[in-house]
PDB file of N, CA and C in Angstrom:
ATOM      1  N   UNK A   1       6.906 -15.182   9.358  1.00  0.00           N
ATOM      2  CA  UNK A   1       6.398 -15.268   8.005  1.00  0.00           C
ATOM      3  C   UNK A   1       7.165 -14.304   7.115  1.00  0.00           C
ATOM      4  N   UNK A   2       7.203 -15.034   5.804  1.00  0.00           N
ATOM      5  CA  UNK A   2       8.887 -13.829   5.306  1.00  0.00           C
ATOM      6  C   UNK A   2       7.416 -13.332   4.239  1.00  0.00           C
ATOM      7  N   UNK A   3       7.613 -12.074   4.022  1.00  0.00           N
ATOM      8  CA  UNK A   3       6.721 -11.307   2.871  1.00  0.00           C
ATOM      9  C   UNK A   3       7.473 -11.349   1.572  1.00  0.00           C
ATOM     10  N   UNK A   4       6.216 -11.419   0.659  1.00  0.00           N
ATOM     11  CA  UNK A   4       6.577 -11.933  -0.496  1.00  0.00           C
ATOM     12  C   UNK A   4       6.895  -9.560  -1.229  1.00  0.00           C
ATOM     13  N   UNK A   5       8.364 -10.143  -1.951  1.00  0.00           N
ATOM     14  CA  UNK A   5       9.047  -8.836  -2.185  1.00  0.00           C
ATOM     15  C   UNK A   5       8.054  -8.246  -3.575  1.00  0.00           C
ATOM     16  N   UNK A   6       7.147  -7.344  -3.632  1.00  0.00           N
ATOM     17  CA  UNK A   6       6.731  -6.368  -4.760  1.00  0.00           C
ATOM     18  C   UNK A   6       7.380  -5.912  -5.477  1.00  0.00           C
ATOM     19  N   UNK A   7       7.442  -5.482  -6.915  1.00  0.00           N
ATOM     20  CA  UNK A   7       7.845  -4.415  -7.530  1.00  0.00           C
ATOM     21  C   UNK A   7       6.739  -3.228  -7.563  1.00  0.00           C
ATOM     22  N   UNK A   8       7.402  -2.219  -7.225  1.00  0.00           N
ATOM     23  CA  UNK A   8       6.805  -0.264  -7.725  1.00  0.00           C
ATOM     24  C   UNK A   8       5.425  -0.720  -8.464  1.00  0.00           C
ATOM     25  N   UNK A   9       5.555  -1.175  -9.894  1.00  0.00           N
ATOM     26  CA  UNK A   9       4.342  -1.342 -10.881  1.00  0.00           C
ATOM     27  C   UNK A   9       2.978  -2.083  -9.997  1.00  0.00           C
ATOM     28  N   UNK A  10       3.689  -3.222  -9.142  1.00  0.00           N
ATOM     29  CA  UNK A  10       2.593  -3.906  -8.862  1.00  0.00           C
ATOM     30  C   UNK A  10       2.042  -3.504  -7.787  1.00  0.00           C
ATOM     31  N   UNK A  11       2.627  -2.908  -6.941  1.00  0.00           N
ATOM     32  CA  UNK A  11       2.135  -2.164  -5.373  1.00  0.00           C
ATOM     33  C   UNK A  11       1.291  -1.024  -6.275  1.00  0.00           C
ATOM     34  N   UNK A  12       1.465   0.082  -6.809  1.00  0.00           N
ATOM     35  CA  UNK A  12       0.847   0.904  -7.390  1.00  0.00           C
ATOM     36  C   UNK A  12      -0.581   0.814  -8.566  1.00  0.00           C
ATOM     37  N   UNK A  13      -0.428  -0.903  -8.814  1.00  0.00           N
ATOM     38  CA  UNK A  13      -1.473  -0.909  -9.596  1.00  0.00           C
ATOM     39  C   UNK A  13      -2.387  -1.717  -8.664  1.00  0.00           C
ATOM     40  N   UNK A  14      -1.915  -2.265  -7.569  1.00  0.00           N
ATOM     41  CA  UNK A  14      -2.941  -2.853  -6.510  1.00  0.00           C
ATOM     42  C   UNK A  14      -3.410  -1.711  -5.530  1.00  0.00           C
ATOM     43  N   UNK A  15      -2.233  -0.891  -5.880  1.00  0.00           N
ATOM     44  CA  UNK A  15      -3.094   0.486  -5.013  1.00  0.00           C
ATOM     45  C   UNK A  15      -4.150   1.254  -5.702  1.00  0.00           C
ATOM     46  N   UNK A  16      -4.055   1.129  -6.753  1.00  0.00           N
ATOM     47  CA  UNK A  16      -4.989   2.158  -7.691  1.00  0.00           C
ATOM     48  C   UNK A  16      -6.763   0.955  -8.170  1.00  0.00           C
ATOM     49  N   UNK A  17      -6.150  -0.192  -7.687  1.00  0.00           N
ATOM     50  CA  UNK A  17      -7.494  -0.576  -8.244  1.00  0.00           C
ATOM     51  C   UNK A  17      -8.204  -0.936  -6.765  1.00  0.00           C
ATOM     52  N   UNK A  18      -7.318  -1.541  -5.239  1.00  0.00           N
ATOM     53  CA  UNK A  18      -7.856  -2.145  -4.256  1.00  0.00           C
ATOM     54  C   UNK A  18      -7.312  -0.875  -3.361  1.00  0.00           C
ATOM     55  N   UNK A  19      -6.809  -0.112  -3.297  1.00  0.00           N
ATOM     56  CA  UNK A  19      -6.958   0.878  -2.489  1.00  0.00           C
ATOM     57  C   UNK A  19      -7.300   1.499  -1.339  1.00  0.00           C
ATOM     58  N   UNK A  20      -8.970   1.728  -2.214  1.00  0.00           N
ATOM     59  CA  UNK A  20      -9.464   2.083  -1.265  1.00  0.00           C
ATOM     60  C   UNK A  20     -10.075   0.963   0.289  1.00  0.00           C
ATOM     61  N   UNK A  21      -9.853   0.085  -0.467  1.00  0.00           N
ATOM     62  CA  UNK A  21      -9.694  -1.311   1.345  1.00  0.00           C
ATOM     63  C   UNK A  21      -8.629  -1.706   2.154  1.00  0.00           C
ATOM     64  N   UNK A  22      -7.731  -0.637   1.223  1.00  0.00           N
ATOM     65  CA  UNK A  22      -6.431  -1.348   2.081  1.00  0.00           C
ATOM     66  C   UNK A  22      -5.291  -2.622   1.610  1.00  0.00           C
ATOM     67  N   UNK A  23      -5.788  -3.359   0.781  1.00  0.00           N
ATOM     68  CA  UNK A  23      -5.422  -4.300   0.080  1.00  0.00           C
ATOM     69  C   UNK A  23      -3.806  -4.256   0.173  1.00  0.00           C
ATOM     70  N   UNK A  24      -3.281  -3.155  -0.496  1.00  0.00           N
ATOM     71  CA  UNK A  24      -1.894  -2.862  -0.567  1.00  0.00           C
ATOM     72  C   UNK A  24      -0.856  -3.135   0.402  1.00  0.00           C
ATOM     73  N   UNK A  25      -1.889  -2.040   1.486  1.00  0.00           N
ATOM     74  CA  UNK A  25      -0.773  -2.003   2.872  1.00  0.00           C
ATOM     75  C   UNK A  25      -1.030  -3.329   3.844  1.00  0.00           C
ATOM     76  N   UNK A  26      -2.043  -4.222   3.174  1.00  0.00           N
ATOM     77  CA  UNK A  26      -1.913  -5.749   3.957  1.00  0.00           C
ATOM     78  C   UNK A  26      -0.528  -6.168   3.098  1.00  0.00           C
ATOM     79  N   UNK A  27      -0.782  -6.305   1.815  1.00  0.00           N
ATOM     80  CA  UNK A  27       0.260  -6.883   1.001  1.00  0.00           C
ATOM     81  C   UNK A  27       1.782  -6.631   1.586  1.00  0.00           C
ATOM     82  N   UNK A  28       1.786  -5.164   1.727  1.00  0.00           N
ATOM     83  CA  UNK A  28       3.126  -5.156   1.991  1.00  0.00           C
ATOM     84  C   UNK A  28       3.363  -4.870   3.708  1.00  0.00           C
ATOM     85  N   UNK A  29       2.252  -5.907   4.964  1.00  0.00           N
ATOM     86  CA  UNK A  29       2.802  -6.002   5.625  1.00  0.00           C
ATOM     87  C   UNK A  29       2.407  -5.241   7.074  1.00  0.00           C
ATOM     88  N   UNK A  30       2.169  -3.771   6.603  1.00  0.00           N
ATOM     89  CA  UNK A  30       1.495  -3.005   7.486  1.00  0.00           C
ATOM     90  C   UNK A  30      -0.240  -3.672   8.284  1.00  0.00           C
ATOM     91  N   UNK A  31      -0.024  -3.046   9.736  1.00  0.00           N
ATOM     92  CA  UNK A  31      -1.195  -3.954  10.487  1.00  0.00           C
ATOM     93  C   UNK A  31      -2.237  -2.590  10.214  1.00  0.00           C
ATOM     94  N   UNK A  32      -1.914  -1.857  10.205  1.00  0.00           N
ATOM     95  CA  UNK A  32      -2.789  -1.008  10.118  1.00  0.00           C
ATOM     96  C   UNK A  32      -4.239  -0.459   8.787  1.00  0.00           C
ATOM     97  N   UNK A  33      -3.838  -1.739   7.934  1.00  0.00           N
ATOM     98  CA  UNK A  33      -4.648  -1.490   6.975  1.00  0.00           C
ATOM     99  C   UNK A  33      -5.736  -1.452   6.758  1.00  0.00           C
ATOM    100  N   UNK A  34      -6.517  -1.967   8.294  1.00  0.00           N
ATOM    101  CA  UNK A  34      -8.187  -2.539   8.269  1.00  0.00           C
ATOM    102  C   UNK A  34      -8.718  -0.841   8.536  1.00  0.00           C
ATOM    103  N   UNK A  35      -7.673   0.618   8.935  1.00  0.00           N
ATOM    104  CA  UNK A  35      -8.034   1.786   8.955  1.00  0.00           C
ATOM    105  C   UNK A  35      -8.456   2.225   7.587  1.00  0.00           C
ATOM    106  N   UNK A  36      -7.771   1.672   6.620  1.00  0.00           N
ATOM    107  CA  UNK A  36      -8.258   2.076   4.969  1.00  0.00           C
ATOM    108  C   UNK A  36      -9.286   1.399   5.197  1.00  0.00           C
ATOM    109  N   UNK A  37     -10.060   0.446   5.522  1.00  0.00           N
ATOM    110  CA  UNK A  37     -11.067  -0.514   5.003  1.00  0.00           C
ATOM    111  C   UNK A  37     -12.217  -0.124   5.824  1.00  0.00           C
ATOM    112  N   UNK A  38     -11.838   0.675   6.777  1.00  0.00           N
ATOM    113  CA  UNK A  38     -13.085   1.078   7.255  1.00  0.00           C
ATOM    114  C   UNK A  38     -13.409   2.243   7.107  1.00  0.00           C
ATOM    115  N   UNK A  39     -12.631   3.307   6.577  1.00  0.00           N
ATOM    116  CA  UNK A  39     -13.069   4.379   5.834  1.00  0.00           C
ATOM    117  C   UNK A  39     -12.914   5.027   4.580  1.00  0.00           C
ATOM    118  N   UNK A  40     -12.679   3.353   3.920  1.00  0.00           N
ATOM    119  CA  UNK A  40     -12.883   3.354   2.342  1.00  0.00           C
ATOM    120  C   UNK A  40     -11.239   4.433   2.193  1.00  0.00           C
ATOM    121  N   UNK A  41     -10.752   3.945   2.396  1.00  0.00           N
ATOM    122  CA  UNK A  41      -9.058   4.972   2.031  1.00  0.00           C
ATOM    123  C   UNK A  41      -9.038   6.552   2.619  1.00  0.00           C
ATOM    124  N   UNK A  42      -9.873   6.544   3.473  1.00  0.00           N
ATOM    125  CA  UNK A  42     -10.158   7.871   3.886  1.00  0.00           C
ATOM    126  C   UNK A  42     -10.367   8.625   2.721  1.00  0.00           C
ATOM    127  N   UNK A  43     -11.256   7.674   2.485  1.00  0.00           N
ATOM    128  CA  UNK A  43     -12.499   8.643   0.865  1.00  0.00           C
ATOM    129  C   UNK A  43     -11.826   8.727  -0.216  1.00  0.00           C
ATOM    130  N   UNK A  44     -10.627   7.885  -0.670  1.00  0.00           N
ATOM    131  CA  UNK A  44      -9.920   8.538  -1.728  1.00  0.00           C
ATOM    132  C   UNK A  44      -8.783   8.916  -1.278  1.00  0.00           C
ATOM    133  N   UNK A  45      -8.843   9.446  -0.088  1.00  0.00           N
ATOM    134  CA  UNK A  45      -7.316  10.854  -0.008  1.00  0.00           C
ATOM    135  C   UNK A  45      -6.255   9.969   0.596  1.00  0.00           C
ATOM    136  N   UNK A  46      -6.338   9.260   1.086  1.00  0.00           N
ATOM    137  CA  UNK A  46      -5.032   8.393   2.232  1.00  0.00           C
ATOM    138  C   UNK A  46      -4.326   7.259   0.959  1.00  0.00           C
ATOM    139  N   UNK A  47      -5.348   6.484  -0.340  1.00  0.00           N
ATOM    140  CA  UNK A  47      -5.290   5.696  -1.466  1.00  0.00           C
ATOM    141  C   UNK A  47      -4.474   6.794  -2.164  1.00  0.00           C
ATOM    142  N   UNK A  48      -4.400   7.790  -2.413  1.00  0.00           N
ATOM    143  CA  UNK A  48      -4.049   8.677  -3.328  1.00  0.00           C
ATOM    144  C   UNK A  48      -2.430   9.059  -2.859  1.00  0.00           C
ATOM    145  N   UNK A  49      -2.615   9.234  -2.022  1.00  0.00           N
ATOM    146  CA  UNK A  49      -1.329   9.415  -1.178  1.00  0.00           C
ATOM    147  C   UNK A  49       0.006   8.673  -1.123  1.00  0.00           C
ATOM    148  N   UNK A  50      -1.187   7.143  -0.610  1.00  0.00           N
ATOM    149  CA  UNK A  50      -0.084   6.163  -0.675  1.00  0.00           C
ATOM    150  C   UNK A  50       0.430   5.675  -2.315  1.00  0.00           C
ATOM    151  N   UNK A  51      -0.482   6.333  -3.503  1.00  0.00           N
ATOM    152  CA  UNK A  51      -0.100   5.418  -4.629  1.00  0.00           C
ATOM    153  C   UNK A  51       0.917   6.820  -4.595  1.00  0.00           C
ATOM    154  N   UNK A  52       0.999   8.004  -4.532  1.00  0.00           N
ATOM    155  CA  UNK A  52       2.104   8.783  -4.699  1.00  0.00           C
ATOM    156  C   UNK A  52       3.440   8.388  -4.524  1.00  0.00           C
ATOM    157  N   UNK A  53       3.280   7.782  -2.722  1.00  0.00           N
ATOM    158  CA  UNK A  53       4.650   7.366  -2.059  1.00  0.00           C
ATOM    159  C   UNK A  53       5.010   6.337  -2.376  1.00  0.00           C
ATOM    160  N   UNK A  54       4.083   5.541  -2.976  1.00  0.00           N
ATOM    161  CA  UNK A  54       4.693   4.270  -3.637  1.00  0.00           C
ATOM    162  C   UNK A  54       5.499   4.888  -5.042  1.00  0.00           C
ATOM    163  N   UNK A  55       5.040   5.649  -5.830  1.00  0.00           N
ATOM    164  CA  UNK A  55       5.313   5.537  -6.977  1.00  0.00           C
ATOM    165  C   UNK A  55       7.047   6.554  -7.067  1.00  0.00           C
ATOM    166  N   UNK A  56       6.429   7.491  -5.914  1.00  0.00           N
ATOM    167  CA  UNK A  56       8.458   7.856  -5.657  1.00  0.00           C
ATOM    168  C   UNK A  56       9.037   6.973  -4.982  1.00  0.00           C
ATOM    169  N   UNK A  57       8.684   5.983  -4.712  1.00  0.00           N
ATOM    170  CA  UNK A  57       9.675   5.336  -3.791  1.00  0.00           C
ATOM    171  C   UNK A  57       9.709   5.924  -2.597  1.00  0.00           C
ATOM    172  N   UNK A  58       9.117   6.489  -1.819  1.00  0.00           N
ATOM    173  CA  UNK A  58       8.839   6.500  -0.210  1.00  0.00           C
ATOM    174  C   UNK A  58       8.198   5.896   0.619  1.00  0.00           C
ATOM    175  N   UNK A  59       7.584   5.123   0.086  1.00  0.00           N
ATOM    176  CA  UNK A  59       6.495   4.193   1.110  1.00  0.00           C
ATOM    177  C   UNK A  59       7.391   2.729   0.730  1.00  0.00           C
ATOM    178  N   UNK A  60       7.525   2.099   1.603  1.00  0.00           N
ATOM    179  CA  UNK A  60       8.806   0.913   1.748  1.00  0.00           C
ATOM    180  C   UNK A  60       8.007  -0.013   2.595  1.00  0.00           C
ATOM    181  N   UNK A  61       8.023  -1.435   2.152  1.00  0.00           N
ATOM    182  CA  UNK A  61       7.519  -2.696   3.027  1.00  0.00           C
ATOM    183  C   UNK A  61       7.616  -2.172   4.487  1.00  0.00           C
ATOM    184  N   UNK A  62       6.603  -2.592   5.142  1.00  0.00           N
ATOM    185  CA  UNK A  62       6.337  -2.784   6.694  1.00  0.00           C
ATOM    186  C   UNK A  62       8.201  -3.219   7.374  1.00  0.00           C
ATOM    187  N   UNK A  63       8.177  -4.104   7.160  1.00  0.00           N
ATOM    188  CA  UNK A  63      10.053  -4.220   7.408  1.00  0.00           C
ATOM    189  C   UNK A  63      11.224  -3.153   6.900  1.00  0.00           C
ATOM    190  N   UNK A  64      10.664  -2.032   6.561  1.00  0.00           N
ATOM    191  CA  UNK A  64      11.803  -1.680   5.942  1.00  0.00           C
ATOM    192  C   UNK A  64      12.266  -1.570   4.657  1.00  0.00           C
ATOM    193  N   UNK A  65      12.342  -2.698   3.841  1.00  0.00           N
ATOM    194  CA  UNK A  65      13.042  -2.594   2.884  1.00  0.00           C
ATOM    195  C   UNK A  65      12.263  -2.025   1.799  1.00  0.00           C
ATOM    196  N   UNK A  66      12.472  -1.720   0.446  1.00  0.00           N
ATOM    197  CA  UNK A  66      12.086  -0.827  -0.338  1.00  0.00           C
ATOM    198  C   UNK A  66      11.662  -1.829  -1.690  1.00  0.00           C
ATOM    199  N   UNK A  67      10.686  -1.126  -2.574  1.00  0.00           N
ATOM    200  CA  UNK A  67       9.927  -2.224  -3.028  1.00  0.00           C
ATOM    201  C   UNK A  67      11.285  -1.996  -4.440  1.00  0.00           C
ATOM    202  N   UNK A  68      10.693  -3.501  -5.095  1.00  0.00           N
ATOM    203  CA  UNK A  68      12.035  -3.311  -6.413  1.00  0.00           C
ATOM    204  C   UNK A  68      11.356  -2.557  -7.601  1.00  0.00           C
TER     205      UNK A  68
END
């Protein structure tokens, strides 16, 4: 299944509103996202984090590549 490619704006504004379920890191791929969804983003702090690394550009699709 080929994943559909994000831009920065849109990973970061699906992180800031769905977050805390994980929403994001399904989007871009990661299996591990049902861990946000069962402890609500680890309260805030793990959602907060990831909208950081999204927004420098450190958090990169499950494959690798880097969002546009």
């Amino acid at each position: 299944m080929q994943n559909k490619q994000f831009s920065k704006l849109e990973m970061a504004l699906i992180c800031w509103t769905l977050g805390i379920f994980g929403i994001h890191r399904l989007l871009m791929g990661y299996k591990n996202w049902w861990l946000q969804l069962i402890t609500l983003g680890g309260l805030g702090i793990w959602m907060l984090i990831d909208l950081i690394a999204i927004l420098t550009g450190k958090m990169k699709m499950a494959n690798g590549e880097p969002l546009i």
